[in-house]
Protein backbone atom coordinates (compact mmCIF):
# COMPACT_ATOMS: atom_id res chain seq x y z
CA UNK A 1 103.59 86.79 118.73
CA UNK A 2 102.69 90.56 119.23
CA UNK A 3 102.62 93.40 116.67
CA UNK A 4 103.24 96.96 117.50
CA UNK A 5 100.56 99.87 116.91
CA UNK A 6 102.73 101.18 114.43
CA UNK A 7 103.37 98.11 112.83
CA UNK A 8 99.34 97.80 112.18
CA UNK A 9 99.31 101.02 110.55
CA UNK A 10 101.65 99.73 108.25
CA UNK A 11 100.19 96.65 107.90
CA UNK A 12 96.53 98.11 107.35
CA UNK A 13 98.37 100.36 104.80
CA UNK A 14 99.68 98.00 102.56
CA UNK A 15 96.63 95.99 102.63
CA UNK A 16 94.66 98.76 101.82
CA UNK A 17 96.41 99.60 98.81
CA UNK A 18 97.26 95.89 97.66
CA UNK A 19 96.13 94.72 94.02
CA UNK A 20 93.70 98.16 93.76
CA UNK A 21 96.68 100.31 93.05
CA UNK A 22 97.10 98.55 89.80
CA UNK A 23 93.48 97.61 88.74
CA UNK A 24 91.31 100.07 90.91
CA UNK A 25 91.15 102.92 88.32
CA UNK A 26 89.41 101.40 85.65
CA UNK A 27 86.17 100.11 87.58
CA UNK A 28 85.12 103.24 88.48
CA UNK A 29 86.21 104.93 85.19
CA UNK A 30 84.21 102.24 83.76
CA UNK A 31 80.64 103.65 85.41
CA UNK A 32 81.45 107.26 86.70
CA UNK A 33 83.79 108.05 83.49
CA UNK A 34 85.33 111.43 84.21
CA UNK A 35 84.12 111.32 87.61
CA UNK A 36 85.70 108.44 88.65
CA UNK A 37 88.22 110.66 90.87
CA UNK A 38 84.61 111.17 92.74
CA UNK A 39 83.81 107.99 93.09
CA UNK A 40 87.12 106.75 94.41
CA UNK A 41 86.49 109.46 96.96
CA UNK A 42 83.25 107.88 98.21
CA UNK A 43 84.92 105.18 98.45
CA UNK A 44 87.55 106.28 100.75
CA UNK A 45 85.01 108.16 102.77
CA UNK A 46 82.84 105.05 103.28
CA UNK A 47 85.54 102.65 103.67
CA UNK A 48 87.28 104.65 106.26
CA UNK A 49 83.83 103.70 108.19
CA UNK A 50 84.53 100.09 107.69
CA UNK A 51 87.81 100.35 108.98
CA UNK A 52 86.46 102.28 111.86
CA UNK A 53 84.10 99.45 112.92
CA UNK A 54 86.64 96.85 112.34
CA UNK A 55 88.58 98.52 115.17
CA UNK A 56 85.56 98.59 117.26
CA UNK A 57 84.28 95.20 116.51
CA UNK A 58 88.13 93.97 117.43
CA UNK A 59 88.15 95.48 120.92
CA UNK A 60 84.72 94.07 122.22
CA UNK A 61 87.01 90.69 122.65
CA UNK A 62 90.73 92.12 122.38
CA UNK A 63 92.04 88.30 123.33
CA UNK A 64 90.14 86.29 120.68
CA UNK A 65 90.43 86.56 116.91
CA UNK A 66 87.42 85.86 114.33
CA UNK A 67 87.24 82.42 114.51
CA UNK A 68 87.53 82.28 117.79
CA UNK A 69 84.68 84.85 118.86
CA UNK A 70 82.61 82.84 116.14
CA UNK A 71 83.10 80.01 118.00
CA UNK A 72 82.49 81.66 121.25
CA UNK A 73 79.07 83.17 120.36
CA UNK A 74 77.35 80.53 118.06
CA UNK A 75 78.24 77.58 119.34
CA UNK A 76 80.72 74.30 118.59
CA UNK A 77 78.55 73.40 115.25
CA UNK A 78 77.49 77.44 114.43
CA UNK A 79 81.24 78.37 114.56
CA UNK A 80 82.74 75.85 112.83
CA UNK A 81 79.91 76.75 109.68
CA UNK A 82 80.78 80.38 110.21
CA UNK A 83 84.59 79.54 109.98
CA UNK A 84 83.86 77.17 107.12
CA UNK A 85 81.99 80.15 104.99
CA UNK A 86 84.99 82.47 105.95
CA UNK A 87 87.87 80.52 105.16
CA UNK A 88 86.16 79.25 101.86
CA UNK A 89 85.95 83.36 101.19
CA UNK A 90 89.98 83.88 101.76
CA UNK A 91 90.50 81.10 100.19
CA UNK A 92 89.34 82.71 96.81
CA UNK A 93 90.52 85.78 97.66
CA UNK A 94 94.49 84.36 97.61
CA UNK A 95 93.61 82.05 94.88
CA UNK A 96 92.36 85.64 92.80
CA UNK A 97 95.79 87.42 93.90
CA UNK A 98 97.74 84.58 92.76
CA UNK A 99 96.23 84.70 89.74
CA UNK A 100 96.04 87.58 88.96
CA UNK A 101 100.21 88.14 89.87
CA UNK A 102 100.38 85.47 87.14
CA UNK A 103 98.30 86.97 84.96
CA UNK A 104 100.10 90.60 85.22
CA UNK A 105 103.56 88.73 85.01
CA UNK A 106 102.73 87.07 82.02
CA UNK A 107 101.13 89.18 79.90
CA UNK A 108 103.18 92.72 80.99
CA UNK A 109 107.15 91.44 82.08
CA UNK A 110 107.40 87.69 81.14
CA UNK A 111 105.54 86.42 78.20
CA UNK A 112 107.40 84.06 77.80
CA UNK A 113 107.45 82.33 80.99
CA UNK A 114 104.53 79.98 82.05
CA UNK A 115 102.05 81.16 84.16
CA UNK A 116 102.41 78.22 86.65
CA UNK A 117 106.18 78.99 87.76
CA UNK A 118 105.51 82.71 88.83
CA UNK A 119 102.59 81.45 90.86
CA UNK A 120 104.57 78.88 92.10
CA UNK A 121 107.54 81.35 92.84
CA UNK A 122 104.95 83.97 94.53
CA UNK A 123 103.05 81.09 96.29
CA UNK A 124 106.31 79.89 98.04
CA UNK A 125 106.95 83.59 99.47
CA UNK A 126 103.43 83.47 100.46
CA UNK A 127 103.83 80.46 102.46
CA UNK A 128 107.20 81.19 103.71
CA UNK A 129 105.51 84.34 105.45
CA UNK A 130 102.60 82.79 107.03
CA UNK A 131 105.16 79.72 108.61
CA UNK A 132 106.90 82.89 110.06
CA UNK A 133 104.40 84.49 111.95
CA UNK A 134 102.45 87.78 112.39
CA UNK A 135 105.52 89.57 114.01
CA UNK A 136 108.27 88.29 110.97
CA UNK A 137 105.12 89.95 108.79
CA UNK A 138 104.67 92.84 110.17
CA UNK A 139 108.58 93.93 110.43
CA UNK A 140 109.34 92.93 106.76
CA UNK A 141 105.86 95.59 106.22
CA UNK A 142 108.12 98.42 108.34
CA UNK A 143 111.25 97.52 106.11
CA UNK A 144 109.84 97.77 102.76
CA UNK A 145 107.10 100.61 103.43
CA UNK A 146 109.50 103.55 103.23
CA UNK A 147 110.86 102.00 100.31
CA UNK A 148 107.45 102.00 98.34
CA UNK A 149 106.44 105.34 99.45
CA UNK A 150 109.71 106.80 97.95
CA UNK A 151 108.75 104.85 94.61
CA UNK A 152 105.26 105.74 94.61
CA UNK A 153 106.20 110.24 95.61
CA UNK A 154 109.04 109.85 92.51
CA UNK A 155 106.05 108.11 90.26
CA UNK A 156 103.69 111.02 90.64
CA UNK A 157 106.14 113.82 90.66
CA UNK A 158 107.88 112.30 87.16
CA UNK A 159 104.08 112.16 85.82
CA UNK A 160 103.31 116.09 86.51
CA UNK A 161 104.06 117.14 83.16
CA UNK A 162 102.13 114.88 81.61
CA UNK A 163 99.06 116.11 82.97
CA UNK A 164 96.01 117.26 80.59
CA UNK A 165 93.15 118.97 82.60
CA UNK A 166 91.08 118.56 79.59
CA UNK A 167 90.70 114.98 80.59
CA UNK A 168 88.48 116.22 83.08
CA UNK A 169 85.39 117.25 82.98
CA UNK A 170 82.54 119.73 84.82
CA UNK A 171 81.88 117.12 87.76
CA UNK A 172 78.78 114.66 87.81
CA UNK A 173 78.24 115.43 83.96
CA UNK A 174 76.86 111.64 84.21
CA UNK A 175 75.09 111.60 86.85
CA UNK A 176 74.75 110.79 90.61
CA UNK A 177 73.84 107.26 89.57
CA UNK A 178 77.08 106.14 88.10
CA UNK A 179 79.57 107.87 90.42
CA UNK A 180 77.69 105.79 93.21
CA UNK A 181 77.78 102.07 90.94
CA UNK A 182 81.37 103.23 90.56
CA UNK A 183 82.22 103.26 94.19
CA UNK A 184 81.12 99.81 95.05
CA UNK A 185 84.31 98.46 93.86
CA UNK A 186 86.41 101.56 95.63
CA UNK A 187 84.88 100.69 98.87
CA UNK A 188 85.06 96.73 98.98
CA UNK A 189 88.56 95.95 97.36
CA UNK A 190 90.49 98.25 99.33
CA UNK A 191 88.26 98.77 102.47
CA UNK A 192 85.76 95.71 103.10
CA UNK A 193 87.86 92.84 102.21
CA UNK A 194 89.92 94.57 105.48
CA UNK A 195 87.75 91.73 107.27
CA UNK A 196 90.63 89.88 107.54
CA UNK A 197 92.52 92.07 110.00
CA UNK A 198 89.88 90.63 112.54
CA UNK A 199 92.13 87.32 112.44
CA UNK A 200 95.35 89.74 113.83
CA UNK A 201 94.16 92.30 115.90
CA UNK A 202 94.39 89.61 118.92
CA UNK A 203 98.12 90.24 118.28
CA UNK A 204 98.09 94.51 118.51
CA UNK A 205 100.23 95.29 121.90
CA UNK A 206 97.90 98.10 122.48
CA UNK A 207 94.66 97.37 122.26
CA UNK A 208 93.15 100.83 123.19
CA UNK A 209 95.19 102.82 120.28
CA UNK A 210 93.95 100.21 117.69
CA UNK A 211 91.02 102.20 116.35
CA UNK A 212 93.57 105.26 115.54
CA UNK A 213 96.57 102.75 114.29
CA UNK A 214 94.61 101.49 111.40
CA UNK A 215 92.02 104.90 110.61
CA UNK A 216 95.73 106.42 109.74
CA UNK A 217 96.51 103.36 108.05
CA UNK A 218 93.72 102.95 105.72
CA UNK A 219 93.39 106.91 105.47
CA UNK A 220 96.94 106.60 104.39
CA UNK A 221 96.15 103.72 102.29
CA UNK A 222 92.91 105.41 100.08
CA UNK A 223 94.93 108.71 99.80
CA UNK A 224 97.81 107.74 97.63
CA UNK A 225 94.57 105.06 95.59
CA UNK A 226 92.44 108.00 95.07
CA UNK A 227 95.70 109.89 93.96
CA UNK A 228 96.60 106.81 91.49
CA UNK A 229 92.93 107.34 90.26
CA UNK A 230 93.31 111.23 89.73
CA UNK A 231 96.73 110.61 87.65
CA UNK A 232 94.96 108.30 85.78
CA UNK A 233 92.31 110.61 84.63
CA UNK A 234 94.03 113.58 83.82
CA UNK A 235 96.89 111.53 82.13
CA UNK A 236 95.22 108.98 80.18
CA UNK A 237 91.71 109.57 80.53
CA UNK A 238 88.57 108.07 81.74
CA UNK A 239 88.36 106.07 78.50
CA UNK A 240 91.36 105.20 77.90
CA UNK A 241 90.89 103.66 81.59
CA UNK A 242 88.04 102.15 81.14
CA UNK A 243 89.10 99.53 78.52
CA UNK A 244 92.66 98.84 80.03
CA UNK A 245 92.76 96.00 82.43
CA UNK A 246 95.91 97.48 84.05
CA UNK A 247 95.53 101.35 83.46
CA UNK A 248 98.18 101.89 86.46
CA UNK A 249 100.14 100.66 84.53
CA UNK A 250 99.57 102.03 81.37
CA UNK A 251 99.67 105.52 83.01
CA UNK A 252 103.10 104.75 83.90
CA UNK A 253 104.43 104.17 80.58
CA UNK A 254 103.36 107.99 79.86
CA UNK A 255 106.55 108.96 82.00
CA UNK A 256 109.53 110.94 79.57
CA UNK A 257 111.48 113.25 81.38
CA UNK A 258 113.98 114.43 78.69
CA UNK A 259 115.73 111.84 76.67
CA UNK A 260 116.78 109.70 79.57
CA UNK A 261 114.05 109.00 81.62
CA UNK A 262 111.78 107.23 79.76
CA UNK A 263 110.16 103.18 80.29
CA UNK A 264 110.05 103.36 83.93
CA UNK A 265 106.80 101.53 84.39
CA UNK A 266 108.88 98.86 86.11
CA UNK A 267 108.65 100.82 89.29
CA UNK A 268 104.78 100.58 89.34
CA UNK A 269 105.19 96.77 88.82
CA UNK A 270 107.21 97.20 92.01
CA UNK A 271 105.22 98.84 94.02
CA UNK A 272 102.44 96.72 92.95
CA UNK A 273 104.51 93.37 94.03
CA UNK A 274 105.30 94.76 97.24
CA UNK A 275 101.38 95.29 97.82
CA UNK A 276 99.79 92.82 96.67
CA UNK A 277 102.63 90.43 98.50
CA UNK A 278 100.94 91.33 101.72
CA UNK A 279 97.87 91.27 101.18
CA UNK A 280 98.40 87.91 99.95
CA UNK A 281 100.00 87.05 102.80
CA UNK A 282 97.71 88.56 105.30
CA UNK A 283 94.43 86.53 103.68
CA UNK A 284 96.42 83.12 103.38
CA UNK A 285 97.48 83.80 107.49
CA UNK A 286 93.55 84.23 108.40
CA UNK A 287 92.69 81.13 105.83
CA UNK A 288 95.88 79.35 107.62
CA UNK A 289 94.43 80.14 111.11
CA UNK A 290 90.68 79.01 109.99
CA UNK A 291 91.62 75.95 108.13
CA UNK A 292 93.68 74.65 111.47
CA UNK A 293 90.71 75.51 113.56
CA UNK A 294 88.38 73.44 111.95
CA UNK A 295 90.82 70.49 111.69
CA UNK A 296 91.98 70.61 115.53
CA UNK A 297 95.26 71.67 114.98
CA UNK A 298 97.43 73.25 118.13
CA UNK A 299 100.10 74.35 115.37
CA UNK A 300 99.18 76.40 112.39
CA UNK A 301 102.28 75.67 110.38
CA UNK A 302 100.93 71.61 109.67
CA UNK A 303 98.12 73.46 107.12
CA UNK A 304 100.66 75.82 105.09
CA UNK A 305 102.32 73.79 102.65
CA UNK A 306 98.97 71.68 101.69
CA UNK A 307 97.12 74.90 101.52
CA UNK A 308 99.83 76.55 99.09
CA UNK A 309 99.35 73.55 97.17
CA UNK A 310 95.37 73.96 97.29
CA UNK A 311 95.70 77.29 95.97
CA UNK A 312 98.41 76.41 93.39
CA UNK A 313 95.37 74.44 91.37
CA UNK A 314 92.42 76.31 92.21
CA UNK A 315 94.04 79.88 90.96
CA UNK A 316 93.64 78.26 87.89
CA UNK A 317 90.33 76.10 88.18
CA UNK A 318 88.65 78.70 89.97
CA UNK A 319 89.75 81.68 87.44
CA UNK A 320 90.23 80.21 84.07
CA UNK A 321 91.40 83.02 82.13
CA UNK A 322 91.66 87.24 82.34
CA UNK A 323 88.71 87.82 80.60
CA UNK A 324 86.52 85.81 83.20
CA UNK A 325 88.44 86.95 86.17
CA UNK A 326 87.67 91.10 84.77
CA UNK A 327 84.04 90.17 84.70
CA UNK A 328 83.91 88.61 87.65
CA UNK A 329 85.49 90.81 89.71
CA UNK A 330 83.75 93.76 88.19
CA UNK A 331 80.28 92.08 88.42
CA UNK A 332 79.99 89.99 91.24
CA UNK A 333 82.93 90.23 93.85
CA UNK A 334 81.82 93.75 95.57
CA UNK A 335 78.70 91.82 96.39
CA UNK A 336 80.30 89.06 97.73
CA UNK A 337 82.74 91.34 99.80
CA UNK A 338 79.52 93.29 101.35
CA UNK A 339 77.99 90.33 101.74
CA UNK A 340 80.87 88.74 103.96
CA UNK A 341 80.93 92.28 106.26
CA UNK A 342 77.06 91.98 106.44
CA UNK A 343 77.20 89.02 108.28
CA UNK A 344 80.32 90.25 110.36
CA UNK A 345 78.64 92.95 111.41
CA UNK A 346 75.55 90.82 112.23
CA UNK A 347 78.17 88.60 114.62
CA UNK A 348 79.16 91.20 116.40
CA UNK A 349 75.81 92.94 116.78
CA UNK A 350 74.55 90.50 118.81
CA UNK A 351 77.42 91.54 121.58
CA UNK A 352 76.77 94.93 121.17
CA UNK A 353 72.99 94.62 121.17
CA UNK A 354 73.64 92.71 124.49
CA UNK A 355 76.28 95.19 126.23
CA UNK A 356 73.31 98.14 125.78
CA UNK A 357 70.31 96.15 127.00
CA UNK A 358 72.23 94.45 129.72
CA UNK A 359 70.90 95.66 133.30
CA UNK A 360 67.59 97.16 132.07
CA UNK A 361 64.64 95.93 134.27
CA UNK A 362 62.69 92.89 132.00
């Protein structure tokens, strides 16, 4: 199956913006304050440098995925630990977006409906996706992108009037310190965990426009988050943020045009589906390739319905309840995502080392 350049840029788009368009705001409001909007900026700056070597690292062997370079370059035994340690970090990475669709579901839409039926209904789209292929992915991206960037221009434009410029104030009044703690999490949820689109660049049609296809798609991508962090200053702000586990969303109930425009925070929780839908999907398709690596398999499809069911249990062993899943993510999971691109990087390095020295005299 083959993807178009365009369809990566839509694909690196969505992923980029995923779950962060809902939660993203109120980590760095949580450290930077007022100058989260600064932080989130960093982020972007950073993270578009992440992206950028992605690309790079992609096109040293444009025919092989992750696993498969892994593989290649440590060994039978060294690849097989390295795809091991990589499909074990996807694999908590869906079973955290499952949960935390639940968890959103539950506690802002459905209260009344049990947790384990929305994961189960979102789990079952998940796998339906990853049976289908790359290709069935990457067109459904194309159909519903237009769709969400219409919801997400009529979102800001119907929150203009509700912006209050005393919510911000003169910039770094906290300090260097905390703008840069607050940017961890703007540069690994939307940018590093982008590891993944290692396991689908094998599929890109052209490999030489691949570097520009997905810098416009994550540049895309941390534009309209950093916007989404500005609104959410300026409208609710920075601590207000702070102590709302879906401030997104909150800043979406602040919408009243009139007398007949009013409770449309529904089309956040759209947006957010839409999102966080693919990159669900795109994590569970590189833990779907891993997982059928390391057990032999010729056809990926064998591992999809007894890895939804995997996931079914452990986004609820593995993440017990919100308030542990909050901490965790704001604590611990930005190391873990550096971590992860460390040793990426590291993997690839040892090509690139080679390329330069190659040819000079012993």
């Amino acid at each position: 199956m083959k993807i178009s350049n365009r369809q990566l840029t839509v694909l690196v788009t969505l992923y980029v913006i995923g779950d962060s368009i809902l939660v993203l705001p109120s980590f760095p409001a949580m450290y930077a304050k007022e100058d989260a909007w600064i932080s989130g900026l960093i982020g972007m700056i950073i993270g578009l440098i992440f992206i950028y070597l992605f690309a790079r690292l992609g096109k040293l062997h444009p025919e092989m995925n992750l696993y498969e370079y892994s593989s290649r370059k440590l060994g039978k035994w060294g690849g097989r630990a390295a795809a091991f340690v990589l499909c074990f970090y996807f694999l908590l990475m869906v079973s955290a977006q499952v949960r935390e669709m639940g968890d959103f579901m539950t506690t802002q839409i459905m209260p009344l409906t049990p947790i384990q039926s929305i994961q189960l209904l979102f789990l079952f789209i998940v796998v339906l996706g990853a049976r289908l292929g790359i290709e069935t992915i990457a067109r459904t991206g194309e159909i519903l992108f237009p769709h969400f960037f219409l919801l997400f221009c009529l979102l800001a434009v119907c929150l203009l009037p509700e912006i209050d410029l005393q919510n911000v104030m003169i910039p770094l009044g906290s300090g260097v310190k905390p703008v840069l703690y607050g940017s961890l999490t703007a540069i690994t949820f939307p940018f590093a965990e982008a590891v993944c689109m290692l396991t689908i660049l094998s599929s890109t049609n052209n490999k030489e426009k691949m570097p520009r296809s997905m810098l416009i798609g994550a540049l895309i991508g941390g534009i309209v988050l950093e916007i989404v962090i500005v609104l959410t200053i300026v409208v609710i702000g920075a601590p207000v943020a702070a102590n709302q586990i879906y401030p997104a969303y909150s800043l979406a109930k602040k919408i009243g045009i009139g007398n007949f425009l009013e409770r449309i925070e529904v089309i956040l929780g759209i947006m957010w589906i839409i999102t966080t839908f693919f990159k669900t999907v795109l994590n569970f398709y590189a833990l779907n390739l891993g997982v059928s690596q390391l057990a032999g398999f010729k056809e990926p499809k064998l591992m999809t319905l007894p890895l939804g069911m995997i996931l079914l249990v452990s986004s609820i062993v593995a993440f017990p309840d919100i308030a542990y899943f909050n901490d965790l993510a704001s604590s611990y999971w930005p190391f873990l995502d550096f971590t992860v691109c460390l040793a990426v990087f590291v993997l690839y390095g040892f090509r690139l080392f080679k390329k330069k020295t190659r040819g000079y005299p012993r």
